[in-house]
N, C-alpha and C. Protein backbone atom coordinates (compact mmCIF):
# COMPACT_ATOMS: atom_id res chain seq x y z
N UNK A 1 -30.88 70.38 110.40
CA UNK A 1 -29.97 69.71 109.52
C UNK A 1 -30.29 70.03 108.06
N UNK A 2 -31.42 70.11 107.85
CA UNK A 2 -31.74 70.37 106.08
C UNK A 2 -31.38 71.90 105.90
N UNK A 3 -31.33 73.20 107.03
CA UNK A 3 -31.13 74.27 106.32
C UNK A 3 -29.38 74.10 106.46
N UNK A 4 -28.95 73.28 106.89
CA UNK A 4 -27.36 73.35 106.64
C UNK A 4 -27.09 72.60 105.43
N UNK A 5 -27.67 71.82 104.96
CA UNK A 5 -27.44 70.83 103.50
C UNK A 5 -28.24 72.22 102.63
N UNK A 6 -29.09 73.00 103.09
CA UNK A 6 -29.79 73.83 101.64
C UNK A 6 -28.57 74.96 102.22
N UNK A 7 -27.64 75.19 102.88
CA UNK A 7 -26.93 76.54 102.30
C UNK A 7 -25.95 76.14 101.91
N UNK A 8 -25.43 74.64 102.52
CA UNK A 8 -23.94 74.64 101.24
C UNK A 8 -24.53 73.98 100.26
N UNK A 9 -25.53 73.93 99.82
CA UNK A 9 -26.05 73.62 97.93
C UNK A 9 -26.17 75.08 97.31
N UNK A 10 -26.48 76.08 98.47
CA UNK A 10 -26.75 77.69 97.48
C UNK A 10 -24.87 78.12 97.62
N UNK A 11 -24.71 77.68 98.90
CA UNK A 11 -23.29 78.13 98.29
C UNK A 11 -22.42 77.72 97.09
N UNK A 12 -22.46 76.40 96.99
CA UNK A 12 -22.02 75.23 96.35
C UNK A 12 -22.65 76.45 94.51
N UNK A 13 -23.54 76.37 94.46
CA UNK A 13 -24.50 77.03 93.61
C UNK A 13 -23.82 78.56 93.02
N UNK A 14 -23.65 79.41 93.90
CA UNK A 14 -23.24 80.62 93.73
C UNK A 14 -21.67 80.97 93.35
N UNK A 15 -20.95 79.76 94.15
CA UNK A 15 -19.37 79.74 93.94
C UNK A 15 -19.40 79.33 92.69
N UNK A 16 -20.10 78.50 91.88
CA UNK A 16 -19.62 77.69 90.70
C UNK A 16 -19.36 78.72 89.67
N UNK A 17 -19.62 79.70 89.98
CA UNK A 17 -19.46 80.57 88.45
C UNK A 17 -18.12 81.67 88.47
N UNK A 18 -18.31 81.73 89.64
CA UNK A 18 -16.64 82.14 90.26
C UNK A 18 -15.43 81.33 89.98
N UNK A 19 -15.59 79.90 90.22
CA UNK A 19 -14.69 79.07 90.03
C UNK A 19 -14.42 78.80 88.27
N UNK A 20 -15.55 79.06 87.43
CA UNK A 20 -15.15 78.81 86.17
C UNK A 20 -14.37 80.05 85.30
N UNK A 21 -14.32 80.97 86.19
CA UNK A 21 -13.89 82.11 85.64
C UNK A 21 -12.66 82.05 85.74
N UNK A 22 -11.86 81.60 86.36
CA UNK A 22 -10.17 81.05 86.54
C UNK A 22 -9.57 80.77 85.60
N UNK A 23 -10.74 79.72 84.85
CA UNK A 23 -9.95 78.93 83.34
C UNK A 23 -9.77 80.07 82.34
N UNK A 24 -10.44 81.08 82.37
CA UNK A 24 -10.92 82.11 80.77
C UNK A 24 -9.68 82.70 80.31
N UNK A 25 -8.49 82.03 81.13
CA UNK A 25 -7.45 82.48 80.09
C UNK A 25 -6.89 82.20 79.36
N UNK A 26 -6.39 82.78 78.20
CA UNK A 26 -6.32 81.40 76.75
C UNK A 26 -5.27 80.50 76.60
N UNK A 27 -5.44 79.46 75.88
CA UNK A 27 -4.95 78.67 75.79
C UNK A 27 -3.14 79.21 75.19
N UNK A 28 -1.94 78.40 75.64
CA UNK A 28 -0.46 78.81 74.99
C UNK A 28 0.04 77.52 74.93
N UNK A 29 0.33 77.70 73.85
CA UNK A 29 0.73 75.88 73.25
C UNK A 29 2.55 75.73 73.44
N UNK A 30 2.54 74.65 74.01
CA UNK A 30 4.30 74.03 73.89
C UNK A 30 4.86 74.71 73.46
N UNK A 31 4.57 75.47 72.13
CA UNK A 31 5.82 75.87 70.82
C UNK A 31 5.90 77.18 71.20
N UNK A 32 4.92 77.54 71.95
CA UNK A 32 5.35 79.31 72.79
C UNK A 32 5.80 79.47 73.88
N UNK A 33 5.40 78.44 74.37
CA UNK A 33 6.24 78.48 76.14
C UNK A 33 7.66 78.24 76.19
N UNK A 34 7.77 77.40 74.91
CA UNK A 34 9.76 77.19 75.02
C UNK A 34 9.93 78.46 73.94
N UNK A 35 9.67 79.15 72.96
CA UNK A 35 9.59 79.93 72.16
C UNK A 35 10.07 81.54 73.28
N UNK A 36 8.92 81.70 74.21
CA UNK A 36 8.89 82.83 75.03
C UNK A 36 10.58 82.16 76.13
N UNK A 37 10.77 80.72 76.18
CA UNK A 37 11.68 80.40 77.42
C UNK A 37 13.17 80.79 76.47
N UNK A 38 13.19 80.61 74.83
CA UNK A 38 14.34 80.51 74.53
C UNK A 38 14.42 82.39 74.17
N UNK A 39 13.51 82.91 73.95
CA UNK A 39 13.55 84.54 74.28
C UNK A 39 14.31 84.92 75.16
N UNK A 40 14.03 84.17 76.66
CA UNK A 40 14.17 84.84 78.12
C UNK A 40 15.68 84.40 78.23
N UNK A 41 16.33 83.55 78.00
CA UNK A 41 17.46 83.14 78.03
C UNK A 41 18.26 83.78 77.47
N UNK A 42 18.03 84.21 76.14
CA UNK A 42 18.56 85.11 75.00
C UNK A 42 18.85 86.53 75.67
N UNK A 43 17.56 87.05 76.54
CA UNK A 43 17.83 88.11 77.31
C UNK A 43 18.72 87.93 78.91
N UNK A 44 19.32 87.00 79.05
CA UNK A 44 20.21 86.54 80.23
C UNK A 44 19.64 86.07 81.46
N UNK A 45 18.48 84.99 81.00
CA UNK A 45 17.32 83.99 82.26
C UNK A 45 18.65 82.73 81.78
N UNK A 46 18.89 82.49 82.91
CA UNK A 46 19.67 81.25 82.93
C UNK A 46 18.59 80.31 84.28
N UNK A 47 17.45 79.38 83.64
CA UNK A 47 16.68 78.70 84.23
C UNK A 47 17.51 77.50 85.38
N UNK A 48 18.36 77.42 85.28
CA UNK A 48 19.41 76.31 86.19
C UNK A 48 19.94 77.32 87.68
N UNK A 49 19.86 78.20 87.22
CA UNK A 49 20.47 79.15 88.76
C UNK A 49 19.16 80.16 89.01
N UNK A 50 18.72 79.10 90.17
CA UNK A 50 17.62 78.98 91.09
C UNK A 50 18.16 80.02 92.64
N UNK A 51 19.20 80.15 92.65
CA UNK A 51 19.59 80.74 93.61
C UNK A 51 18.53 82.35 93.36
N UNK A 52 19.07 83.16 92.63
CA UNK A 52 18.92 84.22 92.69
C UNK A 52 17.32 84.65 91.30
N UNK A 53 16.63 83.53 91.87
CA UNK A 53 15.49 83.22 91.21
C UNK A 53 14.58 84.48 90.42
N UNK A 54 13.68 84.57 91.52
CA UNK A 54 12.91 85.98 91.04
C UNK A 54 13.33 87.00 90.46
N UNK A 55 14.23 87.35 90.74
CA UNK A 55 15.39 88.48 90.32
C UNK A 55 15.52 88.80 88.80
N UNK A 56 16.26 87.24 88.45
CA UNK A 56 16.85 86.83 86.85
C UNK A 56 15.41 87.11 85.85
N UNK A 57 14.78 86.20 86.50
CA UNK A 57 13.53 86.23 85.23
C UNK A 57 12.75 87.22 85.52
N UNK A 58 12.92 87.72 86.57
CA UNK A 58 11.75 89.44 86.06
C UNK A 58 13.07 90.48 85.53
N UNK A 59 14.41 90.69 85.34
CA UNK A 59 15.52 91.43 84.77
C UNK A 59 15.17 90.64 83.40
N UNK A 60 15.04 89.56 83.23
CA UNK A 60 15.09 88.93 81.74
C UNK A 60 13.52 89.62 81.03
N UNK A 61 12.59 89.46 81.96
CA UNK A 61 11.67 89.79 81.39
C UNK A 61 11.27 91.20 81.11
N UNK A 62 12.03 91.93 81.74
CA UNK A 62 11.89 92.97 82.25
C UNK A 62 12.64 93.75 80.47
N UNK A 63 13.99 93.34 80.27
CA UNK A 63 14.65 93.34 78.97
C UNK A 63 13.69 93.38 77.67
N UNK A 64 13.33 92.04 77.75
CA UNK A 64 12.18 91.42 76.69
C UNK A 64 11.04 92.50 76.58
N UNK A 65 10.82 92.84 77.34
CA UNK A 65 9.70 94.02 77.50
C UNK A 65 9.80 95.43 76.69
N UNK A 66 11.12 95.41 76.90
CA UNK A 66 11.80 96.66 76.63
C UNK A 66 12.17 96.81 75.51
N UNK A 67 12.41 95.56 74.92
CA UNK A 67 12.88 95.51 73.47
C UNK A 67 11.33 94.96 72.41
N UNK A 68 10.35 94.92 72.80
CA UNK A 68 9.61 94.54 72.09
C UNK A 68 8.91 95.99 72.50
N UNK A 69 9.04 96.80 73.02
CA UNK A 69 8.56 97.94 73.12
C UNK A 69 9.14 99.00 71.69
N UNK A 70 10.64 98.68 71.98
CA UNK A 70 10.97 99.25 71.23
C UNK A 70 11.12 99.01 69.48
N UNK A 71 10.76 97.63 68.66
CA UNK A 71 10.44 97.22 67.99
C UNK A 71 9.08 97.08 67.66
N UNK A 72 8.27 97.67 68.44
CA UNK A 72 6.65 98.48 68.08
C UNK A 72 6.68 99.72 67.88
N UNK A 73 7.50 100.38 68.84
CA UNK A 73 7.35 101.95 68.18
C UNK A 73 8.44 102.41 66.91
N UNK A 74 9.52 101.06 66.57
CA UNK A 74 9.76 101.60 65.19
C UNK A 74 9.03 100.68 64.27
N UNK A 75 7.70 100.04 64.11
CA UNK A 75 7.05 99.72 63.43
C UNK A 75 6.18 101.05 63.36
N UNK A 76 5.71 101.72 64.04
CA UNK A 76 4.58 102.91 64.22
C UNK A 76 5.40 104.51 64.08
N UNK A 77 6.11 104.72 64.12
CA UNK A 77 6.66 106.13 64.03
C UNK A 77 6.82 106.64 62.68
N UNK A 78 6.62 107.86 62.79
CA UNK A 78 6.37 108.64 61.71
C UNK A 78 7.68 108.93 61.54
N UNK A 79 8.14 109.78 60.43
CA UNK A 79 9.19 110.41 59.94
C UNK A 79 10.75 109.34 60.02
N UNK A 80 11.61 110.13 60.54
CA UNK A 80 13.29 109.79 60.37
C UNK A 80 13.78 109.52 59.09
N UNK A 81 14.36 109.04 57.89
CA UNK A 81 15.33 108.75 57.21
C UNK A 81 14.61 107.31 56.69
N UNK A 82 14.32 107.76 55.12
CA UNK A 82 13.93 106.73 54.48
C UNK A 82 15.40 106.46 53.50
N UNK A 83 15.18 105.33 53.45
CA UNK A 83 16.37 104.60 51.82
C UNK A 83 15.43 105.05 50.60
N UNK A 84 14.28 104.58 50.68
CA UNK A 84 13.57 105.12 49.46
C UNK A 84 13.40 106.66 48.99
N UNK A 85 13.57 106.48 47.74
CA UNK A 85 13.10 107.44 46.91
C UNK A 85 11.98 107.62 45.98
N UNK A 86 11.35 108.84 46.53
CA UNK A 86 10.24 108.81 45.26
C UNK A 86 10.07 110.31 44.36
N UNK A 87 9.62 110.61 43.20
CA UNK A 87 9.80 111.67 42.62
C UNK A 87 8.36 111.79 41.85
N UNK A 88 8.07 113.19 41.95
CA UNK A 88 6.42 113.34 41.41
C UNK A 88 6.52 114.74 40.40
N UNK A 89 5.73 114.94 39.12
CA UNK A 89 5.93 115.63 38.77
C UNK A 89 6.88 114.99 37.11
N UNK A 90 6.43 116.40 36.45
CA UNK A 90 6.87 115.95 35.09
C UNK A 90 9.00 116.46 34.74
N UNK A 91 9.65 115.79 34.46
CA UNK A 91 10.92 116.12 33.74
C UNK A 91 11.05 117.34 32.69
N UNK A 92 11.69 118.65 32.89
CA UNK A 92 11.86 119.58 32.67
C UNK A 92 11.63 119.53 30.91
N UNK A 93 12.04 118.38 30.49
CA UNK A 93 11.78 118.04 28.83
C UNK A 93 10.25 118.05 28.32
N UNK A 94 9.91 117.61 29.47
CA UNK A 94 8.11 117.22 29.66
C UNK A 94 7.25 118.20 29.83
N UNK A 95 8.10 119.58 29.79
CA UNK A 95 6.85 120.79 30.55
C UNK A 95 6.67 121.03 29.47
N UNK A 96 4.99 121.87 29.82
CA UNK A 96 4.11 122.37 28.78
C UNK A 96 4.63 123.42 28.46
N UNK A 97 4.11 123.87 26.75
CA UNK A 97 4.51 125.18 26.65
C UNK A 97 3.96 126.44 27.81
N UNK A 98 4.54 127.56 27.77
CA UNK A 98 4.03 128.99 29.00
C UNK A 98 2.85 129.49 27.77
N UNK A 99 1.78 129.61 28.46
CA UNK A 99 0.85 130.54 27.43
C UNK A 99 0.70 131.49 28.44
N UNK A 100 0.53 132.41 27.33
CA UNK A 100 0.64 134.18 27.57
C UNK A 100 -0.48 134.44 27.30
């Protein structure tokens, strides 16, 4: 009887650190979960039609994905078509005399 009470205390013992590892994912507060829910809707998650469940919100999410993909790589891309202008260099009035 005591080596059955000493292995579920080493088990008891060995699981515990397994079991705390579950929580380590971070915390998402109220104001992002309806924040990320009024996103998903925006991308066509209609949370009331349960029928065709899994479907809607991985197509919604699936969208969302796609468009925040694509609003990172035009934060990061090089080149295309600026509005700005910039100019370097002196005004033809401004050049030095030519020495010979």
């Amino acid at each position: 009887m005591k080596s059955i009470t000493r292995a579920v205390i080493v088990a008891a013992v060995i699981s515990a650190p397994v079991v705390s590892f579950g929580q380590s994912s971070p915390q998402v507060s109220r104001a992002e979960v309806r924040a990320e829910l009024a996103e998903l809707e925006k991308a066509g998650y209609d949370p009331h039609e349960w029928i065709n469940y899994p479907e809607n919100l991985q197509a919604a999410e699936a969208k969302v994905s796609a468009q925040r993909a694509m609003a990172q790589a035009a934060e990061v891309s090089y080149g295309g078509q600026s509005d700005a202008s910039s100019q370097s260099g002196r005004t033809p009035s401004q050049s030095l005399p030519a020495v010979h």
